[in-house]
N, C-alpha and C. Protein backbone atom coordinates (compact mmCIF):
# COMPACT_ATOMS: atom_id res chain seq x y z
N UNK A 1 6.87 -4.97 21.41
CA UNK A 1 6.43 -5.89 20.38
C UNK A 1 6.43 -7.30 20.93
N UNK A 2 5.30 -7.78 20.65
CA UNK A 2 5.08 -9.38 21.11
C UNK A 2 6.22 -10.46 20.43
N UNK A 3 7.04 -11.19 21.24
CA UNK A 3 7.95 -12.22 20.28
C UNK A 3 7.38 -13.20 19.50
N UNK A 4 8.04 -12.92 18.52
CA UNK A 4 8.01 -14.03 17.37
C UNK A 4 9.18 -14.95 16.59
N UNK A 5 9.52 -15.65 16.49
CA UNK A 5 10.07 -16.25 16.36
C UNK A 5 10.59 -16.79 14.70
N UNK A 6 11.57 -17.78 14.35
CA UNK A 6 11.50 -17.86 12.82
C UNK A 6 10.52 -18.55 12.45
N UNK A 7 9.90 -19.30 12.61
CA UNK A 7 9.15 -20.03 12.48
C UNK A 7 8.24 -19.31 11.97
N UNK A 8 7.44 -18.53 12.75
CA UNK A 8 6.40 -17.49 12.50
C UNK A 8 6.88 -16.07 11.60
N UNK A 9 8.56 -15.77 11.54
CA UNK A 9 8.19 -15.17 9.99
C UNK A 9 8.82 -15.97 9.16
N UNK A 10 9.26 -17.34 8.86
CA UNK A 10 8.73 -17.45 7.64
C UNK A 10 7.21 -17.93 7.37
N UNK A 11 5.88 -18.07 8.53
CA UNK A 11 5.14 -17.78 8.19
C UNK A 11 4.34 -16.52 7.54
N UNK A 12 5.21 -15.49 8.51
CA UNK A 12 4.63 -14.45 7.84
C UNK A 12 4.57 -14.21 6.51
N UNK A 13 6.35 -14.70 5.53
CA UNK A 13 7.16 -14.44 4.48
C UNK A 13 5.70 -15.19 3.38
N UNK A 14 5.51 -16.67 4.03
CA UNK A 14 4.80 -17.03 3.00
C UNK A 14 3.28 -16.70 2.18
N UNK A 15 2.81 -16.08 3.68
CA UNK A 15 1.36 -15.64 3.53
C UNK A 15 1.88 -14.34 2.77
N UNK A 16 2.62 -13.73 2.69
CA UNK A 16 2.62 -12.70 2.00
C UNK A 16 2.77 -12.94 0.37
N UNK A 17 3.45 -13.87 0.23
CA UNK A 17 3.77 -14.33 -1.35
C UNK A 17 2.16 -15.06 -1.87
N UNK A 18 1.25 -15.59 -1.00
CA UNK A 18 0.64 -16.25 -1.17
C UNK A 18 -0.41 -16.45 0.12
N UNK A 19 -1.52 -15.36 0.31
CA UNK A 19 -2.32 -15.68 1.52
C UNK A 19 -4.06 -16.38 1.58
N UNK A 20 -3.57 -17.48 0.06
CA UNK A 20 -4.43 -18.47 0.12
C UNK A 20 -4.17 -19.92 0.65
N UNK A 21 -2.67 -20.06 1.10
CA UNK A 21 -1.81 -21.17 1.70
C UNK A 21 -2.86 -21.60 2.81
N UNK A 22 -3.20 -22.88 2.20
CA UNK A 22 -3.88 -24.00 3.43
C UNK A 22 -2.96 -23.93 4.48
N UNK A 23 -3.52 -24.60 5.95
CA UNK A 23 -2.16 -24.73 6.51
C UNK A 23 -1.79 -26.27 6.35
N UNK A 24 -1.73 -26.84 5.58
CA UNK A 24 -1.22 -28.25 5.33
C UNK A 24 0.10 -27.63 4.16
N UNK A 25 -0.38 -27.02 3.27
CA UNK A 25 0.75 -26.49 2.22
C UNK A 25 1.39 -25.51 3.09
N UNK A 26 1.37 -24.40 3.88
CA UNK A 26 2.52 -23.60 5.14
C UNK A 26 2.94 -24.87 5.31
N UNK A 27 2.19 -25.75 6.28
CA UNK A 27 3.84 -26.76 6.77
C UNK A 27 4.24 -27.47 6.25
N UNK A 28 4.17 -27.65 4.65
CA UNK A 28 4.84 -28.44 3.82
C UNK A 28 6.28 -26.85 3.43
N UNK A 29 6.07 -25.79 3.48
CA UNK A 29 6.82 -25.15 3.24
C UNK A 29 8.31 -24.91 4.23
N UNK A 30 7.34 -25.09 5.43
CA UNK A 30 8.27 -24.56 6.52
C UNK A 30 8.80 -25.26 7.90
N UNK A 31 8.15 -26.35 6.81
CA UNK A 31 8.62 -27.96 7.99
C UNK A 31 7.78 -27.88 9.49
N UNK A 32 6.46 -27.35 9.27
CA UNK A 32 5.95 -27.31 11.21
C UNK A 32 4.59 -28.20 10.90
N UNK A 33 3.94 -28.87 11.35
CA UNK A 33 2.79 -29.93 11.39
C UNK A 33 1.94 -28.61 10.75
N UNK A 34 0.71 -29.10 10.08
CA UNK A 34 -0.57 -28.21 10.03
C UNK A 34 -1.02 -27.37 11.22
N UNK A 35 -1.70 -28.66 12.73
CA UNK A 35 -1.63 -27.43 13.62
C UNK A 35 -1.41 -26.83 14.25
N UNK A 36 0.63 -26.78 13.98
CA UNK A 36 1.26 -25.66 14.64
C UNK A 36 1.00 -24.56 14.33
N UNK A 37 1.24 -25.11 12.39
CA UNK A 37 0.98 -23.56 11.34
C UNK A 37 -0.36 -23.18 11.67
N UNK A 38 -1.07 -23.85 12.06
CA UNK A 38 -2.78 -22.99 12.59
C UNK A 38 -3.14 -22.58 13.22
N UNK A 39 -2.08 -23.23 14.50
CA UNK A 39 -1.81 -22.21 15.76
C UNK A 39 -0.92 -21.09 15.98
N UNK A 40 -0.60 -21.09 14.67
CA UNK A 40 0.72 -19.90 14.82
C UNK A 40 -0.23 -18.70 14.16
N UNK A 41 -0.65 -19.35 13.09
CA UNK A 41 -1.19 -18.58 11.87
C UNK A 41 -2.49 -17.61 12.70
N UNK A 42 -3.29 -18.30 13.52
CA UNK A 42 -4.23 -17.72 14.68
C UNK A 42 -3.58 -16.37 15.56
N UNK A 43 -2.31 -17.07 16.29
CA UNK A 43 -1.86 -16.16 16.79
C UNK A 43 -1.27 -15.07 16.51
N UNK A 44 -1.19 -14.93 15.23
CA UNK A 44 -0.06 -13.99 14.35
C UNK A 44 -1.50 -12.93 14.28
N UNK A 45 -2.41 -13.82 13.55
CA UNK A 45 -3.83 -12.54 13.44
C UNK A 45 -4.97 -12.11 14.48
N UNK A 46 -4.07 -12.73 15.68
CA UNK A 46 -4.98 -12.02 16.84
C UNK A 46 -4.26 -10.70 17.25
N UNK A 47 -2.99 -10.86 17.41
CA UNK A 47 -2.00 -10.15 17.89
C UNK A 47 -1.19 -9.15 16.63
N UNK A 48 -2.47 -9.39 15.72
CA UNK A 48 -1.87 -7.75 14.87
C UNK A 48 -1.22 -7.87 13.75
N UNK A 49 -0.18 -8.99 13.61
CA UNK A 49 0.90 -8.75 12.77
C UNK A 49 0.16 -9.78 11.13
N UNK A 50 -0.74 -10.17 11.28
CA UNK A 50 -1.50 -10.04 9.98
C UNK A 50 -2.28 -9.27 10.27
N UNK A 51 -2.46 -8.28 9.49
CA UNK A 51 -3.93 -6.92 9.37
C UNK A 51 -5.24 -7.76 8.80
N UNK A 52 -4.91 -8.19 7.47
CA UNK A 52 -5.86 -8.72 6.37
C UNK A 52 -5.25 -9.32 5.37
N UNK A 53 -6.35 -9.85 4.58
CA UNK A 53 -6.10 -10.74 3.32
C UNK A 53 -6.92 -10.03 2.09
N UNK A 54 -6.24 -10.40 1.36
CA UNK A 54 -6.83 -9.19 0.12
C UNK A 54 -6.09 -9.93 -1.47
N UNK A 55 -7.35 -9.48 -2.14
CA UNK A 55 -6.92 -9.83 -3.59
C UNK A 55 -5.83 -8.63 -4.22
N UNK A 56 -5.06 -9.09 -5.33
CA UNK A 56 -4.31 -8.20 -6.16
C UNK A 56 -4.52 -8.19 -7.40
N UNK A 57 -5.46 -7.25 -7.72
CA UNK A 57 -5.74 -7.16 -9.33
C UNK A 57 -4.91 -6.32 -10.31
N UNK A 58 -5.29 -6.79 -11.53
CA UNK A 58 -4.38 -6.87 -12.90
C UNK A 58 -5.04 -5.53 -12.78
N UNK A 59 -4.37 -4.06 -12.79
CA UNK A 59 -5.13 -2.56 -13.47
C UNK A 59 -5.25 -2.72 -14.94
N UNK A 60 -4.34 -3.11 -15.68
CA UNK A 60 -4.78 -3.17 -16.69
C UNK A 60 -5.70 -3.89 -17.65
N UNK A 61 -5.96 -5.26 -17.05
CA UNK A 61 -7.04 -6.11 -17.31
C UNK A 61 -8.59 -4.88 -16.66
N UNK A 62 -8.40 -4.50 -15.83
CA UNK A 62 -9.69 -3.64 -15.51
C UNK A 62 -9.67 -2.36 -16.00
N UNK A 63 -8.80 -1.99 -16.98
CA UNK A 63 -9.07 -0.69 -17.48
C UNK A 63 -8.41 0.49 -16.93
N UNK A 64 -7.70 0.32 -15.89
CA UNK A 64 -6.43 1.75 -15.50
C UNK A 64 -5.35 1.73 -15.79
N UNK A 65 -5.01 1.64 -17.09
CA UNK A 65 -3.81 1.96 -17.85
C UNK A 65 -2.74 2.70 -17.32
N UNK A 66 -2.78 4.33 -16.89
CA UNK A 66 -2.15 4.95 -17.29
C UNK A 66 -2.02 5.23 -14.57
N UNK A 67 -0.79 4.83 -14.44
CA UNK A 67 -0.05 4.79 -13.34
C UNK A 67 0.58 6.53 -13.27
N UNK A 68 0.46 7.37 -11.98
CA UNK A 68 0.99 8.61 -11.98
C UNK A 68 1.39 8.76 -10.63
N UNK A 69 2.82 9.12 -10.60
CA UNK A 69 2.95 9.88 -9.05
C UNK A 69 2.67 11.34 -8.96
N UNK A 70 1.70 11.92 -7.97
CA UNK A 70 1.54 13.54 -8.39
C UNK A 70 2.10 13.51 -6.96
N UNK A 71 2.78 14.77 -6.91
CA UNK A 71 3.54 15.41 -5.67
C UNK A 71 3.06 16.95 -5.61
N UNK A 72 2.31 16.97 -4.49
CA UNK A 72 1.34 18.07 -3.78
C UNK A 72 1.99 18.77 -3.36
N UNK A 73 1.96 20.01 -2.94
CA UNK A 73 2.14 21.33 -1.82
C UNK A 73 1.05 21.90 -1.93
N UNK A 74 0.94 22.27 -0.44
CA UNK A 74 -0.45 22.70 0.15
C UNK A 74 -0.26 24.26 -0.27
N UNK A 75 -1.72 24.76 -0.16
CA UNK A 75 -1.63 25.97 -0.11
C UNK A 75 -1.04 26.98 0.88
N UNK A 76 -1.21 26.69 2.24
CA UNK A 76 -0.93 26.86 3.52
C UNK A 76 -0.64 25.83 4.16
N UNK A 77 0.42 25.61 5.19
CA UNK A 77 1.13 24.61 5.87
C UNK A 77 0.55 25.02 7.46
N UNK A 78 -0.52 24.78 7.91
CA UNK A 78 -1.55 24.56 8.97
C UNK A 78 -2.37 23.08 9.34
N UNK A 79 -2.47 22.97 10.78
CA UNK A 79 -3.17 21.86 11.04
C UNK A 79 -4.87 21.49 9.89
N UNK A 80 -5.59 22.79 9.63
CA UNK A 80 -6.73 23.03 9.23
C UNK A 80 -6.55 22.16 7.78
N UNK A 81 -5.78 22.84 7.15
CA UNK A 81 -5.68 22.76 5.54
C UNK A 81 -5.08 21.03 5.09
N UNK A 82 -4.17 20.91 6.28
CA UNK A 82 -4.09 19.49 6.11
C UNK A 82 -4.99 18.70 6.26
N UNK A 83 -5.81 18.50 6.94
CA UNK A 83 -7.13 18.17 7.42
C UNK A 83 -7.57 18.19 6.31
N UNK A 84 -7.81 19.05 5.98
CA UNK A 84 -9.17 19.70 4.20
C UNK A 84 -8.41 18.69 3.29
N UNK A 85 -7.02 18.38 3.20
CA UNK A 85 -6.60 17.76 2.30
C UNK A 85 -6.95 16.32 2.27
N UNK A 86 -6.49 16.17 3.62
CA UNK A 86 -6.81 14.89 3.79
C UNK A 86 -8.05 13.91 3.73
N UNK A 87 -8.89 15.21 3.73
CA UNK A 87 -10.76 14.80 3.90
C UNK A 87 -10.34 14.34 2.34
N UNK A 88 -9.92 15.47 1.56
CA UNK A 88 -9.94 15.41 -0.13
C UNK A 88 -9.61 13.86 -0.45
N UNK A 89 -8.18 13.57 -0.25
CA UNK A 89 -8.05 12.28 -0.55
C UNK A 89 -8.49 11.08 -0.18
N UNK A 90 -9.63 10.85 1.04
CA UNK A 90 -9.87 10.08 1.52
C UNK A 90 -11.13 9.21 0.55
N UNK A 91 -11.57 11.02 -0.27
CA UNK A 91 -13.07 10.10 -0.89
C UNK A 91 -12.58 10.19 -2.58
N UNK A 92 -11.29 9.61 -2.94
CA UNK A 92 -10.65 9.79 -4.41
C UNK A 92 -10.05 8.60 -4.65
N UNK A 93 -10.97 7.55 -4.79
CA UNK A 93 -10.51 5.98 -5.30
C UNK A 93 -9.56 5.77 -6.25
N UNK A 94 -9.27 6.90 -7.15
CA UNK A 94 -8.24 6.73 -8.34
C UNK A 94 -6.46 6.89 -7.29
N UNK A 95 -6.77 7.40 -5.67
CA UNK A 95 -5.99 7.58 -5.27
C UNK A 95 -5.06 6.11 -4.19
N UNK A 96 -4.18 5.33 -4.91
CA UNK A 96 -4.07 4.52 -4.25
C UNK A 96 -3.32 4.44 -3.30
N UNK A 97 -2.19 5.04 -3.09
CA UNK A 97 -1.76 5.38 -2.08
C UNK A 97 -1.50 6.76 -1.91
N UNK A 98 -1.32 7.28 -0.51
CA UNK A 98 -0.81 8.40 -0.21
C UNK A 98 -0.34 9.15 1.15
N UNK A 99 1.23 9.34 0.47
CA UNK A 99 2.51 9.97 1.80
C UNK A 99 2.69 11.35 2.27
N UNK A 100 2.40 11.74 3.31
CA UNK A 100 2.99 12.91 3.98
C UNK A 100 4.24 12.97 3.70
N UNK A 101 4.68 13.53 3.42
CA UNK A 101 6.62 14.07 3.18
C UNK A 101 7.01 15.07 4.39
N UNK A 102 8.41 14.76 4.39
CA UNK A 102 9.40 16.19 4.90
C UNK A 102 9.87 16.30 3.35
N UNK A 103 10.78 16.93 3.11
CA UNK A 103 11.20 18.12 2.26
C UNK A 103 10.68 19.27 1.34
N UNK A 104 10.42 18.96 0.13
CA UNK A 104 10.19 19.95 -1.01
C UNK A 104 8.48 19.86 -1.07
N UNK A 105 8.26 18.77 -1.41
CA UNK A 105 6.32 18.34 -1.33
C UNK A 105 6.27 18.13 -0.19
N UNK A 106 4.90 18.50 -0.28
CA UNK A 106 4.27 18.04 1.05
C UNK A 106 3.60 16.63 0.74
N UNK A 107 3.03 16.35 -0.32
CA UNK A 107 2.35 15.05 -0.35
C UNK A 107 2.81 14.20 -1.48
N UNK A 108 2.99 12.89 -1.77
CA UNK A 108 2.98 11.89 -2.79
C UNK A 108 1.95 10.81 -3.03
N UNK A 109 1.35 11.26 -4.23
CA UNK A 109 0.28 10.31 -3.96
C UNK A 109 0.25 9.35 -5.21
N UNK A 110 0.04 8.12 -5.02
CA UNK A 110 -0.14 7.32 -6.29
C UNK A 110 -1.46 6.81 -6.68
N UNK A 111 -1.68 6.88 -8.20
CA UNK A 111 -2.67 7.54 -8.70
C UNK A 111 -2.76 6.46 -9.66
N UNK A 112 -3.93 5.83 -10.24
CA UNK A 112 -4.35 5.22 -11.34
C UNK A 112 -5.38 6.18 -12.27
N UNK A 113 -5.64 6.02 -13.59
CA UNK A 113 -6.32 6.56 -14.14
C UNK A 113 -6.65 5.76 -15.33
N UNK A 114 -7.61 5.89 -16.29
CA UNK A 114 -8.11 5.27 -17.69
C UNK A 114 -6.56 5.19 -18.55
N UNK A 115 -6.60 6.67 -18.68
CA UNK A 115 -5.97 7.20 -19.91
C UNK A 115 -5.41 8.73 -19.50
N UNK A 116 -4.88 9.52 -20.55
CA UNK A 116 -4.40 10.62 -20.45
C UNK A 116 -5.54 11.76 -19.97
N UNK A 117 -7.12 11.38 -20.48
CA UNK A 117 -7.75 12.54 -20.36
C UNK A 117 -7.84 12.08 -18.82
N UNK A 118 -8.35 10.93 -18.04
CA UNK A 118 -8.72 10.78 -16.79
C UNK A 118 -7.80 11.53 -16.06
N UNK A 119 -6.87 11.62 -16.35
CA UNK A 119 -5.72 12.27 -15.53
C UNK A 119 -5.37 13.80 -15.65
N UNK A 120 -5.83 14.02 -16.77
CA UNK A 120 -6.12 15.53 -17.19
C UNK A 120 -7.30 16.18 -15.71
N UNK A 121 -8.27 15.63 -16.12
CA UNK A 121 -9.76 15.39 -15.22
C UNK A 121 -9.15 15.28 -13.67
N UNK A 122 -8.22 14.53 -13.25
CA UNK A 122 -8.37 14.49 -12.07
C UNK A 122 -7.33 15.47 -11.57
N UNK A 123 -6.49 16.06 -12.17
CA UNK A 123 -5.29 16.95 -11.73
C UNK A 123 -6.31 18.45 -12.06
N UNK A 124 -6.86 18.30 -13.42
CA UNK A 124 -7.33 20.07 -13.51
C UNK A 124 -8.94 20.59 -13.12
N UNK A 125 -9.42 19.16 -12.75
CA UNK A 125 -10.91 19.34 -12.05
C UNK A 125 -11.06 18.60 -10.55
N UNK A 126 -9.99 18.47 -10.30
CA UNK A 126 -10.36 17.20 -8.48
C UNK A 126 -9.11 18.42 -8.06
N UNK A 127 -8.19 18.11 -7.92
CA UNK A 127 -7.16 18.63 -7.45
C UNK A 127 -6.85 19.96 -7.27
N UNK A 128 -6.41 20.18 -8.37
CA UNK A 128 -6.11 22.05 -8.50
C UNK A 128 -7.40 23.44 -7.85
N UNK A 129 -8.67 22.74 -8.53
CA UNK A 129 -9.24 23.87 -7.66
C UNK A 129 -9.36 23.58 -5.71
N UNK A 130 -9.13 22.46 -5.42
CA UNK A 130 -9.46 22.13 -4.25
C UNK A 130 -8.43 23.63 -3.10
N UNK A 131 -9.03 24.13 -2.39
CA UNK A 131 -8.35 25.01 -1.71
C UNK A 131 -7.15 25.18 -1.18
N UNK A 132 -7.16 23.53 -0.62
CA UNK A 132 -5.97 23.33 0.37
C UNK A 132 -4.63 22.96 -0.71
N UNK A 133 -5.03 22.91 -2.31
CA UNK A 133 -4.08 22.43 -2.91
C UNK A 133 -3.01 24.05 -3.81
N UNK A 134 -1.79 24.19 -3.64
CA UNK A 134 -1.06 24.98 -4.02
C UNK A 134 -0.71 24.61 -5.46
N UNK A 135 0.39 23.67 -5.03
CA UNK A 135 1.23 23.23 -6.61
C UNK A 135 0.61 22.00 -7.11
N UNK A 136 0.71 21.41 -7.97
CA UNK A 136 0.54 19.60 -8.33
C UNK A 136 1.11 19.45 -9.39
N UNK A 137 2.88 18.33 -9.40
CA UNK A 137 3.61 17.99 -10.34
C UNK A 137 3.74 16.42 -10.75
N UNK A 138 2.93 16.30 -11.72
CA UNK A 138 2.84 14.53 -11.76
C UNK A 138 3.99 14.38 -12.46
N UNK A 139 4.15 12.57 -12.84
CA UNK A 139 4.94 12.27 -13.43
C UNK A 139 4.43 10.61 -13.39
N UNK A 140 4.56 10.48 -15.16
CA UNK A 140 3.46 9.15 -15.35
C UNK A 140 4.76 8.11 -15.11
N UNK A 141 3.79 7.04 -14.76
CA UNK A 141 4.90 5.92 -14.58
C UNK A 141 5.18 4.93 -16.02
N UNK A 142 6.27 4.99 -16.35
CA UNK A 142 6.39 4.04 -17.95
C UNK A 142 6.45 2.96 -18.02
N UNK A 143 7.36 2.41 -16.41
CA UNK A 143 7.61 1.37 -16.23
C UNK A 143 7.72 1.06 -14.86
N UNK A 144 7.03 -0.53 -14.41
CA UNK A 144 6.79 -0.89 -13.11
C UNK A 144 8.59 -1.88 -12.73
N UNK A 145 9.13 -1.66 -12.30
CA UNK A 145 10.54 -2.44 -12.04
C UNK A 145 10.25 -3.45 -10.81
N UNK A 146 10.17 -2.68 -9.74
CA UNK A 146 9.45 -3.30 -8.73
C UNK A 146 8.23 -3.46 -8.46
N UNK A 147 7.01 -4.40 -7.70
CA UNK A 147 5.82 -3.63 -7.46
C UNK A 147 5.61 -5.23 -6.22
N UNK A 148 6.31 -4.69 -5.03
CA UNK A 148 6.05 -5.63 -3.71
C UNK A 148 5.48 -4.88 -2.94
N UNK A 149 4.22 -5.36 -2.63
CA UNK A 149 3.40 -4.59 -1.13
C UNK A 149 3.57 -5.35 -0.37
N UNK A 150 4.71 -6.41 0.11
CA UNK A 150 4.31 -6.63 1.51
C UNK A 150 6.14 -6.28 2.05
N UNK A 151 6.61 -6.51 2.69
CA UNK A 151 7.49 -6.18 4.10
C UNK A 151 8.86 -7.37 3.96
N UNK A 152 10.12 -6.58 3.81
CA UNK A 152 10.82 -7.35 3.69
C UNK A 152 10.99 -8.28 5.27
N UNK A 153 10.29 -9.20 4.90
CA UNK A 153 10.19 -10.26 6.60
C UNK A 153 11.45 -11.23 6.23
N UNK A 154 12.79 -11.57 6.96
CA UNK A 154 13.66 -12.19 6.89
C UNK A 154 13.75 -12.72 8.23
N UNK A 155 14.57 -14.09 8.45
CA UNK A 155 14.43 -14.52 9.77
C UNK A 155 15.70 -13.70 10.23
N UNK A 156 15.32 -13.59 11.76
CA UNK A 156 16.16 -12.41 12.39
C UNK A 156 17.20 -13.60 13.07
N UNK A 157 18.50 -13.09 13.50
CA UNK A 157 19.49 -13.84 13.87
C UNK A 157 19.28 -13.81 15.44
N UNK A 158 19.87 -14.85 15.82
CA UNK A 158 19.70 -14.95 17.53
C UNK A 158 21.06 -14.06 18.38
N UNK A 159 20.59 -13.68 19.06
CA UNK A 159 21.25 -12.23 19.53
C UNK A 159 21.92 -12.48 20.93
C-alpha cells in the first residue's frame, strides 16, 4: 500500500462526509493551504484510494419505500451455478448491494422495492424460479439505525 499520511486521511475522512468540498473549504478544515489539499486530493485519486464521487439519494423521496435483506442458498454449491447467480444479480437494479457469505446462506443481498407487492414480484417472479436459486428468506427492514457507506478512516498513530 502506497503511504499516506494524516493529513491525507483526514482528507480522505472529509471527502467522505462531504465530496463536494472545494479545496479552499478541505484546508479550512484541516489546516493545509488549498494547493496542498489539491495536490493531495490529485494524488489520493490517481493512486486509487478515492474510486469516485457519487450522489446519495432520499429512497423514499423517489418512491422505494419498503428496504429488505433476502438471504440466498444456491441450489447447488458449484463454480457454474454461482456464476448463473451472479449473472442474475448483476442485471437486478432493485438489488443494491450484494455479499457472498461463509456459513448458513450463501448470499445477502440488499434490496429496495415500491411496496409489499414489488417485493412479492421480485422474490416469487425474479428470484425463486431462477435455477441457481434454492432457498430465499427475507426480512424487511423497519428501521435504518445506522446507514454509513464510507470507511471508518481515523488518523493512524506513529509506530
Amino acid at each position: 500500500m502506497e503511504q499516506i499520511d494524516g493529513y491525507d486521511l483526514k482528507i480522505l475522512a472529509e471527502l467522505q462526509r462531504d465530496g463536494r468540498l472545494t479545496n479552499n473549504e478541505l484546508s479550512e478544515l484541516i489546516a493545509l493551504s488549498p494547493s496542498q489539499c489539491s495536490r493531495r486530493r490529485a494524488r489520493l485519486e490517481a493512486e486509487g484510494f478515492i474510486q469516485s464521487y457519487r450522489a446519495v439519494l432520499d429512497r423514499g423521496r423517489l418512491g422505494f419505500d419498503l428496504m429488505v435483506v433476502i438471504a440466498v442458498t444456491l441450489a447447488t454449491h458449484n463454480r457454474d451455478n454461482a456464476k448463473r447467480f451472479a449473472a442474475l444479480i448483476a442485471n437486478l437494479p432493485e438489488v443494491l448491494e450484494c455479499f457472498a457469505l461463509t456459513g448458513e446462506m450463501d448470499y445477502h443481498l440488499k434490496v429496495v422495492t415500491p411496496d409489499l407487492a414489488g417485493l412479492s414480484h421480485f422474490v416469487n417472479d425474479v428470484l425463486l424460479p431462477h435455477d441457481s436459486v434454492q432457498h430465499v428468506k427475507t426480512s424487511i427492514v423497519l428501521q435504518t439505525l445506522k446507514d454509513f457507506q464510507g470507511l471508518p478512516v481515523r488518523q493512524r498513530s506513529k509506530q
